[in-house]
C-alpha atoms as a PDB file:
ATOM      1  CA  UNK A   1      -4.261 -41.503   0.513  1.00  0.00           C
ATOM      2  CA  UNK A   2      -0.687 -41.656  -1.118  1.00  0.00           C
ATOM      3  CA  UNK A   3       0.743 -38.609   1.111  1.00  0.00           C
ATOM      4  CA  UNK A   4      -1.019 -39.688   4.216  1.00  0.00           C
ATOM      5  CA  UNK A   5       1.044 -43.477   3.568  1.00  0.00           C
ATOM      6  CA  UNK A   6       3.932 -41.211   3.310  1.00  0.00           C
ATOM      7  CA  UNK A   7       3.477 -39.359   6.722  1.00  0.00           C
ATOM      8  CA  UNK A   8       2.919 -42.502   8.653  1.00  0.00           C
ATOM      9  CA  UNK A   9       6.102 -44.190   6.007  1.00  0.00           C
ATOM     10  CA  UNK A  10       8.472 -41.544   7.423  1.00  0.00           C
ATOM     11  CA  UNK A  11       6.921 -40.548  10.514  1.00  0.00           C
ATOM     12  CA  UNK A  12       5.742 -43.407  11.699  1.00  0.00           C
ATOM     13  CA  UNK A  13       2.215 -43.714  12.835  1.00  0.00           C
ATOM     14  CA  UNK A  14      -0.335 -40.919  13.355  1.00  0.00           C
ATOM     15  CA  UNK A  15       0.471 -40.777  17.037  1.00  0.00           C
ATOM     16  CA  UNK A  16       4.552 -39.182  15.714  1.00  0.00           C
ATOM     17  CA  UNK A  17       3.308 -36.750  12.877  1.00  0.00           C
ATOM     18  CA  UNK A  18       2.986 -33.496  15.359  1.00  0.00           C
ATOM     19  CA  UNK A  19       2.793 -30.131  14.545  1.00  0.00           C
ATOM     20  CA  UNK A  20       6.264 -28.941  13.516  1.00  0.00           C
ATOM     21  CA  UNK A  21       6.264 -31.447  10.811  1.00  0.00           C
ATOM     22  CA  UNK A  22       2.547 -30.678   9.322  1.00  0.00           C
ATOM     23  CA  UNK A  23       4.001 -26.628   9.857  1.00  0.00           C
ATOM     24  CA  UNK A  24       6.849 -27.620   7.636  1.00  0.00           C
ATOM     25  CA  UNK A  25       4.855 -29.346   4.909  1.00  0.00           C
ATOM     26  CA  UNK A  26       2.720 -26.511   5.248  1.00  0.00           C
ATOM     27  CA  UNK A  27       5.230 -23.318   4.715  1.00  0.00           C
ATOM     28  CA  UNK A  28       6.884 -25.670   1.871  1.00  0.00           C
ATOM     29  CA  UNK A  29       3.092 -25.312   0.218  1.00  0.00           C
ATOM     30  CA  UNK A  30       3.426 -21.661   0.813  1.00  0.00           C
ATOM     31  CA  UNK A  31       7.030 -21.213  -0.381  1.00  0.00           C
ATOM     32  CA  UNK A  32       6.429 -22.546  -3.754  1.00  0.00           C
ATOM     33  CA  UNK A  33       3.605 -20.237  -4.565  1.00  0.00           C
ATOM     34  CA  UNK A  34       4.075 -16.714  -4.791  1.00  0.00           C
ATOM     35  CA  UNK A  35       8.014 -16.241  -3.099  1.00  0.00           C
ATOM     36  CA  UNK A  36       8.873 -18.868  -5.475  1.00  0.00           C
ATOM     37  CA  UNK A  37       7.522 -16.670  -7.919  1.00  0.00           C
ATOM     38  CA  UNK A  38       9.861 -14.044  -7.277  1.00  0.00           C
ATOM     39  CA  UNK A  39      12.816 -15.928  -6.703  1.00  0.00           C
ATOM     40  CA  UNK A  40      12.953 -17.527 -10.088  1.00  0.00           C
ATOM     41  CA  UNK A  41      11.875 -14.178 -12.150  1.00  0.00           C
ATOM     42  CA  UNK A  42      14.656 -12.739  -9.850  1.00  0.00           C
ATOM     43  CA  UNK A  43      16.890 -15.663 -11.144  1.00  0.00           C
ATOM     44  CA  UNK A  44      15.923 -14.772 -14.683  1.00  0.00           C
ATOM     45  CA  UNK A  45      16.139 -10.950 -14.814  1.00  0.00           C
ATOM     46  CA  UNK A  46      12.346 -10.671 -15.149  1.00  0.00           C
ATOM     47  CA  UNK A  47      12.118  -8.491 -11.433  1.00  0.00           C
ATOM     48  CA  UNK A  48      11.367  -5.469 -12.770  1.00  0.00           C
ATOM     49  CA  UNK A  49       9.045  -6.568 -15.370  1.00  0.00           C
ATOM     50  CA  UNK A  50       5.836  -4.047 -15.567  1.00  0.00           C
ATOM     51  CA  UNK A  51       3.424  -6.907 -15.365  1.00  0.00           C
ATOM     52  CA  UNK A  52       3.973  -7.686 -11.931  1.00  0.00           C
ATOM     53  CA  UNK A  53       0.794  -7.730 -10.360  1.00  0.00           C
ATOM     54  CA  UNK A  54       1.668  -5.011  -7.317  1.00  0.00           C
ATOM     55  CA  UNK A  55       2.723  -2.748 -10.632  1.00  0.00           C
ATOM     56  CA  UNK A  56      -0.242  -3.830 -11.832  1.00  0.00           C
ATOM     57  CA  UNK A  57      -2.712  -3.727  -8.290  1.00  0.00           C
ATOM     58  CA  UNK A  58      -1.958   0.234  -8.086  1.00  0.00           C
ATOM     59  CA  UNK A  59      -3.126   1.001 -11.554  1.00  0.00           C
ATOM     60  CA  UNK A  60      -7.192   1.314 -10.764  1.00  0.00           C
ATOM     61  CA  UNK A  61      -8.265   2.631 -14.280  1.00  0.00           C
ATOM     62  CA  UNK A  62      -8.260   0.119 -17.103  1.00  0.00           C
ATOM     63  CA  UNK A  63      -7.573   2.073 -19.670  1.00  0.00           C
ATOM     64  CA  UNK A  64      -4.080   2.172 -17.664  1.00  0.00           C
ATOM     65  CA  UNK A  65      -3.426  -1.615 -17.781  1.00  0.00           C
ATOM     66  CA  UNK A  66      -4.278  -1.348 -21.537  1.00  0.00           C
ATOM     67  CA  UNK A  67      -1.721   0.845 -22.032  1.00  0.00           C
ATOM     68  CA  UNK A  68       0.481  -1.908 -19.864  1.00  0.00           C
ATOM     69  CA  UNK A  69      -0.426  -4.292 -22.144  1.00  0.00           C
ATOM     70  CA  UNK A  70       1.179  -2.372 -25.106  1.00  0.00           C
ATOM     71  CA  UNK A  71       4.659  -2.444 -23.616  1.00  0.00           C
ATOM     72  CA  UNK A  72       7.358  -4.160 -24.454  1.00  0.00           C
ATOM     73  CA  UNK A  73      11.130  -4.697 -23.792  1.00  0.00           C
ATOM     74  CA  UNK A  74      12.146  -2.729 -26.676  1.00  0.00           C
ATOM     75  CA  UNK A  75       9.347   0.004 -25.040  1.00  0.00           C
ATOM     76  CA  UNK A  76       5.777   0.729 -26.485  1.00  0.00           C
ATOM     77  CA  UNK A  77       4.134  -0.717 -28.796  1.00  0.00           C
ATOM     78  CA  UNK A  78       1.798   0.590 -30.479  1.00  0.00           C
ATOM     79  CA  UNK A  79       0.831  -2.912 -31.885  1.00  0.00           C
ATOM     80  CA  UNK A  80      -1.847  -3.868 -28.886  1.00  0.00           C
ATOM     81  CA  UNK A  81      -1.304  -7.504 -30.752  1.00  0.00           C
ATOM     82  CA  UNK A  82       2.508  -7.424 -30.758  1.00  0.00           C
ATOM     83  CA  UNK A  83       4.734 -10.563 -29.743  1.00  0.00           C
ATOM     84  CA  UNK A  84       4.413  -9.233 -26.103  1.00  0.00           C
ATOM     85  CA  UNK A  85       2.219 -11.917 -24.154  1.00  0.00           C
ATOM     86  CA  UNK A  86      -0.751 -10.215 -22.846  1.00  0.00           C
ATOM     87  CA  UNK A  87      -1.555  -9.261 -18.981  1.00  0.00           C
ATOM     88  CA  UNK A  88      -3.739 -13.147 -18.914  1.00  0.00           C
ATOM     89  CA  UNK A  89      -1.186 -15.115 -20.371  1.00  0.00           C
ATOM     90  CA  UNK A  90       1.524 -14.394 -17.477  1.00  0.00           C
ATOM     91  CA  UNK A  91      -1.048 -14.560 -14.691  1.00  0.00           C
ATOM     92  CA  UNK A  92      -2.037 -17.994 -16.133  1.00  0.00           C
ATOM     93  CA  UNK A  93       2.151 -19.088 -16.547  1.00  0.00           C
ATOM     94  CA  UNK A  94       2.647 -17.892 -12.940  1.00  0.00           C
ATOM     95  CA  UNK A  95      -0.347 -19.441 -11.664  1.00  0.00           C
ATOM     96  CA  UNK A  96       0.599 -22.917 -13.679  1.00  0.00           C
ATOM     97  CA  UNK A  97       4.534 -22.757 -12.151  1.00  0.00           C
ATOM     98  CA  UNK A  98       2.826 -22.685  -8.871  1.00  0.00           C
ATOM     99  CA  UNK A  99       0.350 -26.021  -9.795  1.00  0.00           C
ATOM    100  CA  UNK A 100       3.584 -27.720 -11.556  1.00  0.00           C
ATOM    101  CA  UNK A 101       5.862 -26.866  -8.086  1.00  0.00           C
ATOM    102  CA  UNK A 102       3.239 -28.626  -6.263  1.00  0.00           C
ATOM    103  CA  UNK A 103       2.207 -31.544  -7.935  1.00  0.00           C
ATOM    104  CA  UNK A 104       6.266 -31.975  -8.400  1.00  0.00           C
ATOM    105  CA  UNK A 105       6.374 -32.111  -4.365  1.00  0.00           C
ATOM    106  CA  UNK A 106       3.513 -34.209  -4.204  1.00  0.00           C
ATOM    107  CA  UNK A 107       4.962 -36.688  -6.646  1.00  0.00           C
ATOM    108  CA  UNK A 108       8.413 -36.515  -4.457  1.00  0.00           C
ATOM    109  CA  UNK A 109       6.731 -36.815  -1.416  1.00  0.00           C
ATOM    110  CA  UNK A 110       4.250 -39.929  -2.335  1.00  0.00           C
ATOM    111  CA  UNK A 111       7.727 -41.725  -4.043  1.00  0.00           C
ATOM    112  CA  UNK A 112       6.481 -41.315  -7.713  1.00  0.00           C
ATOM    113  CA  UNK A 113       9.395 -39.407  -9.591  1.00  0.00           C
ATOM    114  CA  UNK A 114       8.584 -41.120 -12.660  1.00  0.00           C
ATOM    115  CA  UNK A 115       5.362 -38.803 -12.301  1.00  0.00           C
ATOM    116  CA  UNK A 116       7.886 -35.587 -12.423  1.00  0.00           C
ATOM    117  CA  UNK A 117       8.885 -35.914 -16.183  1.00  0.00           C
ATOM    118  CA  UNK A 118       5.446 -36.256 -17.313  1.00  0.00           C
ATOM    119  CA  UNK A 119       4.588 -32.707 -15.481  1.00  0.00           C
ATOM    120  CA  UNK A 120       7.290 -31.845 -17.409  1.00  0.00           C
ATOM    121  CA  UNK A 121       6.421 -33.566 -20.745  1.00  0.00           C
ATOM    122  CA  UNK A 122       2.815 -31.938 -20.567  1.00  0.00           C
ATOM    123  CA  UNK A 123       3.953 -28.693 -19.902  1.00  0.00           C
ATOM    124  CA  UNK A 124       6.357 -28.573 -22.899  1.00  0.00           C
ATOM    125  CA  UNK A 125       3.620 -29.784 -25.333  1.00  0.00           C
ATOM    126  CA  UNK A 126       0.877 -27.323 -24.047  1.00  0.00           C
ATOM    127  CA  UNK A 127       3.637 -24.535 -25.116  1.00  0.00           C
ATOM    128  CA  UNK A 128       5.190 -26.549 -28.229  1.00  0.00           C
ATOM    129  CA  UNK A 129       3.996 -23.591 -30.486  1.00  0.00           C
ATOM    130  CA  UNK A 130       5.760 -20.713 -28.670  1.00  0.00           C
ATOM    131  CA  UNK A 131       9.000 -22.227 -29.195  1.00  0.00           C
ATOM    132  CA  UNK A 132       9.741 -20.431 -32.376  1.00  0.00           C
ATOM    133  CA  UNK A 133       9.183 -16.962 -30.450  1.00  0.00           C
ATOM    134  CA  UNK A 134      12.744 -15.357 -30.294  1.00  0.00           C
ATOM    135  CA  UNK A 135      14.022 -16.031 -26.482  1.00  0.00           C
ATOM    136  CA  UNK A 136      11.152 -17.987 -25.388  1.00  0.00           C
ATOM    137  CA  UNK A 137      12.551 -21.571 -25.212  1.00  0.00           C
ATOM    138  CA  UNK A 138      15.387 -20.136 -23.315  1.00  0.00           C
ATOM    139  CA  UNK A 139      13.176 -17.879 -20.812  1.00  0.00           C
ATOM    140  CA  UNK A 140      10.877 -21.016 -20.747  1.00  0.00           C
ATOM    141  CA  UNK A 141      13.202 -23.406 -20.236  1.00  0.00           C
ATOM    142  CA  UNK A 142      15.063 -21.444 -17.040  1.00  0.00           C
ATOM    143  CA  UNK A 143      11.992 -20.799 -15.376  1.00  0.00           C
ATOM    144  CA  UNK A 144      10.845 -24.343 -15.331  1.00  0.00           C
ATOM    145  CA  UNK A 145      14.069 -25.894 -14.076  1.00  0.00           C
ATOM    146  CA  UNK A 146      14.280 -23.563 -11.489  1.00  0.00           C
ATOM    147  CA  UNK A 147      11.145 -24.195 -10.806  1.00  0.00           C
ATOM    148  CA  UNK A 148      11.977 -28.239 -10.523  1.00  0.00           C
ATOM    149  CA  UNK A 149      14.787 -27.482  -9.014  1.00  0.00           C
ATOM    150  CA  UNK A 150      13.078 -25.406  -6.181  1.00  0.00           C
ATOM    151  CA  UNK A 151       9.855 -28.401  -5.722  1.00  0.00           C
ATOM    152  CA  UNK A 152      12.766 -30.994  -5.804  1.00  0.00           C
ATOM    153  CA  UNK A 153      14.886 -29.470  -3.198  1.00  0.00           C
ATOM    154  CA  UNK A 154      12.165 -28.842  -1.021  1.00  0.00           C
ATOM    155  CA  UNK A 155      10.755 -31.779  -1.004  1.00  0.00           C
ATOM    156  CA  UNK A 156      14.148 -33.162  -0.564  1.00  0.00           C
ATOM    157  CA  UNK A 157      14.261 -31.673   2.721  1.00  0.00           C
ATOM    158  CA  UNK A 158      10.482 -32.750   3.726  1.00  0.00           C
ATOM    159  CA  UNK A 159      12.208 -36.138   2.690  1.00  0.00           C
ATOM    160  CA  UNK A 160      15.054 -36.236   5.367  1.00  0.00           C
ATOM    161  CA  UNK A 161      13.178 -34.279   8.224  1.00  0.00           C
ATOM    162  CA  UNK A 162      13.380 -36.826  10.956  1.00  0.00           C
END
């Protein structure tokens, strides 16, 4: 109910909201999934990580994305429990960023930024324990500001579309 009150807030009522504005709430939705994705492991040097899932799509075998699941940055390990994060964990952050970039624009959009910093808050006590991992607050902490920073901006722009 909140984001239709916005619609008819900024676009007056029903009768204004036409199609090129529902397009461009719609491709925003679409931006911050999956290119999103890319951008910000792009951003933080992750691109040619072997976990990505069209790396990942052209293995058919499992034994194959076993043996993914032993590498490393250093290379293979031969530790299958090493400090690498398995194959489920980064599907599950990547498929998170994408939930928090959305409920972030839905927060913006609706007028409830106070909302924003307790997506935040949650997010940084669900991963409290993986802070002591060597680079992980850093690599954690990059990913979700540009990940705010791409929700915000967006919705910025959804914002001031007249």
């Amino acid at each position: 109910m909140q984001f239709l009150n916005w619609f008819q807030l900024h676009y007056g009522k029903s009768g204004s909201v036409t199609n090129a504005k529902i397009l461009a709430v719609g491709t925003a939705v679409i931006l911050l999934a999956y290119p999103v994705n890319y951008i910000i492991r792009w951003l933080i040097g992750k691109s040619n990580d072997k976990t990505l899932p069209e790396f990942i799509s052209s293995r058919s075998s499992k034994k194959k994305i076993k043996e993914l699941q032993l590498i490393t940055e250093d290379g293979i390990s031969d530790n299958p429990k090493s400090s690498s994060p398995s194959l489920e964990t980064i599907r599950a952050g990547r498929i998170i960023g994408i939930l928090e970039r959305w409920i972030i624009m839905i927060l913006m959009l609706t007028g409830q930024l106070t909302g924003i910093g307790f997506v935040l808050t949650a997010k940084s006590i669900a991963r409290f324990n993986n802070f002591s991992e060597d680079h992980f607050a850093e690599y954690y902490l990059m990913g979700t500001l540009y990940s705010a920073v791409f929700a915000i901006g967006l919705s910025l722009m959804l914002i001031n579309m007249r």
